[in-house]
Protein backbone atom coordinates (compact mmCIF):
# COMPACT_ATOMS: atom_id res chain seq x y z
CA UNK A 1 41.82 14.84 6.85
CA UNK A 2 41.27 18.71 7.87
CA UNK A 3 43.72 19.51 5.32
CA UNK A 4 41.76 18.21 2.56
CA UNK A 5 38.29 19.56 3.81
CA UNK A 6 40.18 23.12 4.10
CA UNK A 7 41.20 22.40 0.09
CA UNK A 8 37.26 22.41 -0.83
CA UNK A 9 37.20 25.54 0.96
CA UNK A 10 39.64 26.89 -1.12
CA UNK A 11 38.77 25.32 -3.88
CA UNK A 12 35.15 27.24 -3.47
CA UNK A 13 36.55 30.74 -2.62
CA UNK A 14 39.35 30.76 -5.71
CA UNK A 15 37.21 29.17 -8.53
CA UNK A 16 33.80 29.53 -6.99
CA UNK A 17 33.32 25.56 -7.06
CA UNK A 18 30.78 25.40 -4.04
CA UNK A 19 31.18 21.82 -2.48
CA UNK A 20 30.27 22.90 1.02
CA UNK A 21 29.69 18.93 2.01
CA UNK A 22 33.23 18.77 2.27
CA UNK A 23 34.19 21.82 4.09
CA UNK A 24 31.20 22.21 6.23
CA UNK A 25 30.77 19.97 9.17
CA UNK A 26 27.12 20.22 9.24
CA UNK A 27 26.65 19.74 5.33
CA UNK A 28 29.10 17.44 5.54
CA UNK A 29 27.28 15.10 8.27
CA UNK A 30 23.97 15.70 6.76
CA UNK A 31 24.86 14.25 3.71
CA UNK A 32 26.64 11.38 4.31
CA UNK A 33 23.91 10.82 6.94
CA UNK A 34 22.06 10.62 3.50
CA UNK A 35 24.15 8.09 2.11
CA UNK A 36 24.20 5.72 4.37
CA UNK A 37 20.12 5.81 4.88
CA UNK A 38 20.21 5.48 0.64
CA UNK A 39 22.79 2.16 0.92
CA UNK A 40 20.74 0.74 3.90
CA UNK A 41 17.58 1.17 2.15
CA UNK A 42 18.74 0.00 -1.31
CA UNK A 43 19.90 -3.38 0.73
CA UNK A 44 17.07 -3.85 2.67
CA UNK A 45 14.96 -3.90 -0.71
CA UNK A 46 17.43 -5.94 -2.59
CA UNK A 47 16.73 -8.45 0.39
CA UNK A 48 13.32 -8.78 0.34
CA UNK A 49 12.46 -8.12 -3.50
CA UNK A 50 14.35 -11.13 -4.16
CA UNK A 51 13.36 -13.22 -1.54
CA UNK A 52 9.75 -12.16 -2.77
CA UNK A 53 10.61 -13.15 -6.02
CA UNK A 54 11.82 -16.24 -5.14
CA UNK A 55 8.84 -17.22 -3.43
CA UNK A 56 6.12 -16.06 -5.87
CA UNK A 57 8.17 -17.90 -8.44
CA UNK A 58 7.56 -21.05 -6.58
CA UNK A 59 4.12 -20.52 -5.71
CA UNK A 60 3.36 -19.76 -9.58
CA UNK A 61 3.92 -23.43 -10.02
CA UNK A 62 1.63 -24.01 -7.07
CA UNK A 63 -1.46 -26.46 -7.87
CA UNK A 64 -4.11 -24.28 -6.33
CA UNK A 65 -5.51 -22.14 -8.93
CA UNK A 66 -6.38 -19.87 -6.01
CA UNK A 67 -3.08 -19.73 -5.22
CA UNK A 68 -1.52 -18.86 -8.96
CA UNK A 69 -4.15 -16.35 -9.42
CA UNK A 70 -3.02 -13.86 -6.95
CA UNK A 71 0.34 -13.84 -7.83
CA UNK A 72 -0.58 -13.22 -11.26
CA UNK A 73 -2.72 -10.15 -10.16
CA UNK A 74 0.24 -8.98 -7.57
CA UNK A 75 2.68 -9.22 -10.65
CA UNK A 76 0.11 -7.12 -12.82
CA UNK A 77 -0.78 -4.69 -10.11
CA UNK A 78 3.39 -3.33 -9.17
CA UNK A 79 4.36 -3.93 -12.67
CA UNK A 80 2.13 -2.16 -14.51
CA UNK A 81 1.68 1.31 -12.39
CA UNK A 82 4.35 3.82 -11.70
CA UNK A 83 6.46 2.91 -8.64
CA UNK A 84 5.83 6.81 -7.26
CA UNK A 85 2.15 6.38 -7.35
CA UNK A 86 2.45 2.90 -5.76
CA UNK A 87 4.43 4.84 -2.82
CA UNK A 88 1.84 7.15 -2.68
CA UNK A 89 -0.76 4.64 -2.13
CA UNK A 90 1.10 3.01 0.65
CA UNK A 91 1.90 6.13 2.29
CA UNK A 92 -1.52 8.03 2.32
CA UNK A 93 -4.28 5.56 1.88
CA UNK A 94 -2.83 2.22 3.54
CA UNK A 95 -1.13 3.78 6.05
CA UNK A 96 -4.37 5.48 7.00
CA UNK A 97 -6.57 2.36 7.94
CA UNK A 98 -3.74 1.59 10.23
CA UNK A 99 -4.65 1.71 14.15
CA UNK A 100 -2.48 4.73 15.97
CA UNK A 101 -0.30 4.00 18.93
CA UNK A 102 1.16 6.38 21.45
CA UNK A 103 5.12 6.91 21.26
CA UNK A 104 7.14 7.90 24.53
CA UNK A 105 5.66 11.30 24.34
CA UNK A 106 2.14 9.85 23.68
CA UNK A 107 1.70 11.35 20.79
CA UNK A 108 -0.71 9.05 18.71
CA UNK A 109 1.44 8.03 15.26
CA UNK A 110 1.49 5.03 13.07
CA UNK A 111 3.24 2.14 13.39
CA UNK A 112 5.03 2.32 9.85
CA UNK A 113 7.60 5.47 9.26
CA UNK A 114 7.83 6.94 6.05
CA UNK A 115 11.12 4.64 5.53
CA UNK A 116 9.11 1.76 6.12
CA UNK A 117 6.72 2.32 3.84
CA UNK A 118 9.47 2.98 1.34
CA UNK A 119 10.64 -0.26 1.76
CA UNK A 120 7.55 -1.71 2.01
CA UNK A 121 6.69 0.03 -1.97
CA UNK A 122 10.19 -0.62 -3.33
CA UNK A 123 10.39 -4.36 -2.49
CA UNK A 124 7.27 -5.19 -3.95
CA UNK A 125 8.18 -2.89 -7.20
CA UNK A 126 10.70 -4.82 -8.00
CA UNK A 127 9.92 -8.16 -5.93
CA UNK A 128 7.35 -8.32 -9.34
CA UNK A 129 10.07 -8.11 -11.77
CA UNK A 130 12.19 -11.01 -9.95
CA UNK A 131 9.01 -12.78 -9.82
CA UNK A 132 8.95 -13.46 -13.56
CA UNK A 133 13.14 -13.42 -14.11
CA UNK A 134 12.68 -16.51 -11.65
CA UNK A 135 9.81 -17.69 -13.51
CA UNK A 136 11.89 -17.80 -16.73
CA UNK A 137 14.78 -19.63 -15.03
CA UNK A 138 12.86 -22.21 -13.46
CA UNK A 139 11.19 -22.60 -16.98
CA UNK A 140 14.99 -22.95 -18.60
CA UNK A 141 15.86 -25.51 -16.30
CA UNK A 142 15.97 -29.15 -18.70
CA UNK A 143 13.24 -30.88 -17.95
CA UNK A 144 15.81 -34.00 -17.35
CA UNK A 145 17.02 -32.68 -14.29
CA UNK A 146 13.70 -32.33 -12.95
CA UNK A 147 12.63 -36.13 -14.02
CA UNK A 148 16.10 -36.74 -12.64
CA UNK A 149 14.86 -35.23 -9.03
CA UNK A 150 11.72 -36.89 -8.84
CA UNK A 151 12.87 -40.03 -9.68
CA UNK A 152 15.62 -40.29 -6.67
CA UNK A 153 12.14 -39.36 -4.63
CA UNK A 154 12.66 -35.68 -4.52
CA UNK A 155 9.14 -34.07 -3.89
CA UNK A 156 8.50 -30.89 -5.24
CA UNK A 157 9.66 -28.34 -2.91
CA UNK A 158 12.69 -30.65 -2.39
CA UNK A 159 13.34 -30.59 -5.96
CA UNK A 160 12.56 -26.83 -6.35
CA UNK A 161 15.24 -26.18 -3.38
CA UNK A 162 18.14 -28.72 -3.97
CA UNK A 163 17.54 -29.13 -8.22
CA UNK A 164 15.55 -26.58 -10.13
CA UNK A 165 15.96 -23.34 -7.92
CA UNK A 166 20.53 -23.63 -8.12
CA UNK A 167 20.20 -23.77 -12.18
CA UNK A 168 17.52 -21.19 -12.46
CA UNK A 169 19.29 -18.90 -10.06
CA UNK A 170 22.43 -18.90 -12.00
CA UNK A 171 20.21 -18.68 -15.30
CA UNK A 172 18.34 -15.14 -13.87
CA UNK A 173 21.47 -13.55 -12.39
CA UNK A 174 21.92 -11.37 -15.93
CA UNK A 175 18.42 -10.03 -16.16
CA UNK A 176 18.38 -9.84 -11.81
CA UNK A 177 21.00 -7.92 -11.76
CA UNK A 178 19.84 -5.38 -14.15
CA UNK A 179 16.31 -5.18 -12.09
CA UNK A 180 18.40 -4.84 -9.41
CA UNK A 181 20.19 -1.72 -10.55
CA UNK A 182 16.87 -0.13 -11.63
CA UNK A 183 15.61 -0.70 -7.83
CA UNK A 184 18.71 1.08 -6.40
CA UNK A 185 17.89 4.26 -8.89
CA UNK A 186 14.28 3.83 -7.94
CA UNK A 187 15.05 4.36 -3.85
CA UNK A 188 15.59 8.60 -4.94
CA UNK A 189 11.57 8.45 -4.93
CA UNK A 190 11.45 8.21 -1.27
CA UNK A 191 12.46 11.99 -1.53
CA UNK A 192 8.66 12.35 -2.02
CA UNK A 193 7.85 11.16 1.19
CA UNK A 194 10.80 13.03 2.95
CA UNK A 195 12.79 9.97 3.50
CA UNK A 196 16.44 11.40 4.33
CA UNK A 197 18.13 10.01 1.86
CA UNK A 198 20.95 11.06 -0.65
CA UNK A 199 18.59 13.12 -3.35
CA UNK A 200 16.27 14.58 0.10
CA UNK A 201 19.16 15.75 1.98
CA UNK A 202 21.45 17.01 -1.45
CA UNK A 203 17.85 19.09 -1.99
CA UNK A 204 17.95 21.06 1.43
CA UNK A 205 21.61 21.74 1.04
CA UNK A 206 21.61 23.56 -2.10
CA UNK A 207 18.09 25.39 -1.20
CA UNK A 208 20.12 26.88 1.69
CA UNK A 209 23.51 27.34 -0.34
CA UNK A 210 22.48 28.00 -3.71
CA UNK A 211 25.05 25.51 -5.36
CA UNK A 212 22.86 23.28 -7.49
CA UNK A 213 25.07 22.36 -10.28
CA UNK A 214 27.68 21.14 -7.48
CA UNK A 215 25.50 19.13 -5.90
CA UNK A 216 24.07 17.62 -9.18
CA UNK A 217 27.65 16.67 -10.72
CA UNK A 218 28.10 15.07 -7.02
CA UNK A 219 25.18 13.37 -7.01
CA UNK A 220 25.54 11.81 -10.48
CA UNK A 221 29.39 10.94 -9.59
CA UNK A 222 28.03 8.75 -6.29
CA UNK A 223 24.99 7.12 -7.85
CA UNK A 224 27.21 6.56 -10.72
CA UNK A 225 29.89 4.71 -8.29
CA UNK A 226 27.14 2.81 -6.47
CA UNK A 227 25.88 1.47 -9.34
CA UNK A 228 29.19 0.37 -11.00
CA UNK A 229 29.80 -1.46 -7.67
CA UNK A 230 27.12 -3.28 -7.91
CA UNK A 231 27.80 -4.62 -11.64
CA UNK A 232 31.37 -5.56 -10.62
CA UNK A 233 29.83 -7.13 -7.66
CA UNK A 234 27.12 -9.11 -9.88
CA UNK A 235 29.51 -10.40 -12.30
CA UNK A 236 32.10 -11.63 -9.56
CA UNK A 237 28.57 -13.51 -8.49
CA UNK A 238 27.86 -14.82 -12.14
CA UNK A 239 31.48 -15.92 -12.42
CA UNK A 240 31.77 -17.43 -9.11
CA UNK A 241 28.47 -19.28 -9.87
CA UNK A 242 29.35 -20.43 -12.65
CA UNK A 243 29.32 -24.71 -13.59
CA UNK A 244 32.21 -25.63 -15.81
CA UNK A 245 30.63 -27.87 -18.59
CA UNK A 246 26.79 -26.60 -17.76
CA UNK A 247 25.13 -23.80 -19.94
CA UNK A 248 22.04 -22.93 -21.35
């Protein structure tokens, strides 16, 4: 493996190609450090943007007008401001009503980092999209197989669990996954709240070696590979999910 880092070295000093995260140790740690806090992130909020969506989806359908009212105005609220400013709110107005607490050092800080709150913005983001792809697949499901349901004395969150929720699922994956690509691009905001992931940590290493275009092309080729990844990965899911003889 030294061999190949020493080729990026001389790679750099015969045709100027600066790829120091490959023949630096310290670049080199840095950012894959940075890559690994971008995948954990973008699976953490994956997680729990579809697990809120699959919640507010059922509680859409929920009798108490109360109840369908605030989902409504949650869906409104992340899906019609930018996600940055919505990061921005979290992370310097919430996050200052929040009570202090003393770490080992006790110094006073708050109890959500910066990666939390990143989370915390990005799930919701997109936890309103999958709110309304669920919302379409529930509404695609044939109103037979919900009659069907209820009549072998399935009550409704039975139903929604063992009947309607299975069809629309497989109905939303399409439109899902595509939401769910545009929340994996969406995680490089977290650079404005010095999260240390892939975009923050490719940022200090070319302000300290000047090799911008490197890092860009590098950059593009990863996000690029992520993303692809995660298509193959969703289609293997839509095929897999797939009923023989059942399609809308």
């Amino acid at each position: 493996m030294e061999t190949t880092w020493q080729w990026f070295l001389w790679l750099y000093k015969t045709y100027g190609i600066n790829l120091t995260v490959f023949y630096n140790a310290y670049d080199r740690h840095m950012f894959f450090q940075g890559l690994t806090m971008t995948l954990w992130m973008s699976v953490i909020c994956i997680f729990f943007s579809v697990v809120i969506g699959i919640a507010g989806a059922w509680l859409q359908g929920s009798h108490l007008r109360i109840t369908r009212r605030i989902v409504y105005w949650y869906i409104q609220f992340f899906r019609n401001t930018p996600p940055l400013i919505q990061l921005y709110f979290f992370y310097f107005a919430v996050s200052q009503i929040l009570p202090r607490f003393p770490d080992a050092s006790g110094t006073m800080v708050l109890p959500i980092s910066n990666f939390g709150w990143a989370v915390i913005s990005f799930s919701f983001f997109a936890g309103a999209f999958n709110v309304e792809i669920f919302r379409a697949g529930i509404e695609a499901v044939p109103t037979a197989m919900i009659e069907a349901a209820e009549s072998l004395g399935y009550g409704r969150l039975k139903a929604y669990i063992s009947v309607v929720f299975p069809l629309a699922f497989r109905i939303s994956l399409p439109a899902l996954g595509n939401n769910l690509v545009n929340l994996v691009k969406t995680t490089t905001l977290a650079y404005a709240i010095a999260v240390p992931e892939l975009l923050y940590v490719s940022a200090q290493i070319w302000s300290e070696e000047a090799n911008v275009r490197e890092m860009m092309y590098l950059l593009l080729f990863l996000y690029l590979c992520i993303i692809q990844v995660m298509i193959f990965a969703m289609d293997r899911l839509e095929r897999y999910l797939r009923i023989p003889g059942y399609s809308i």
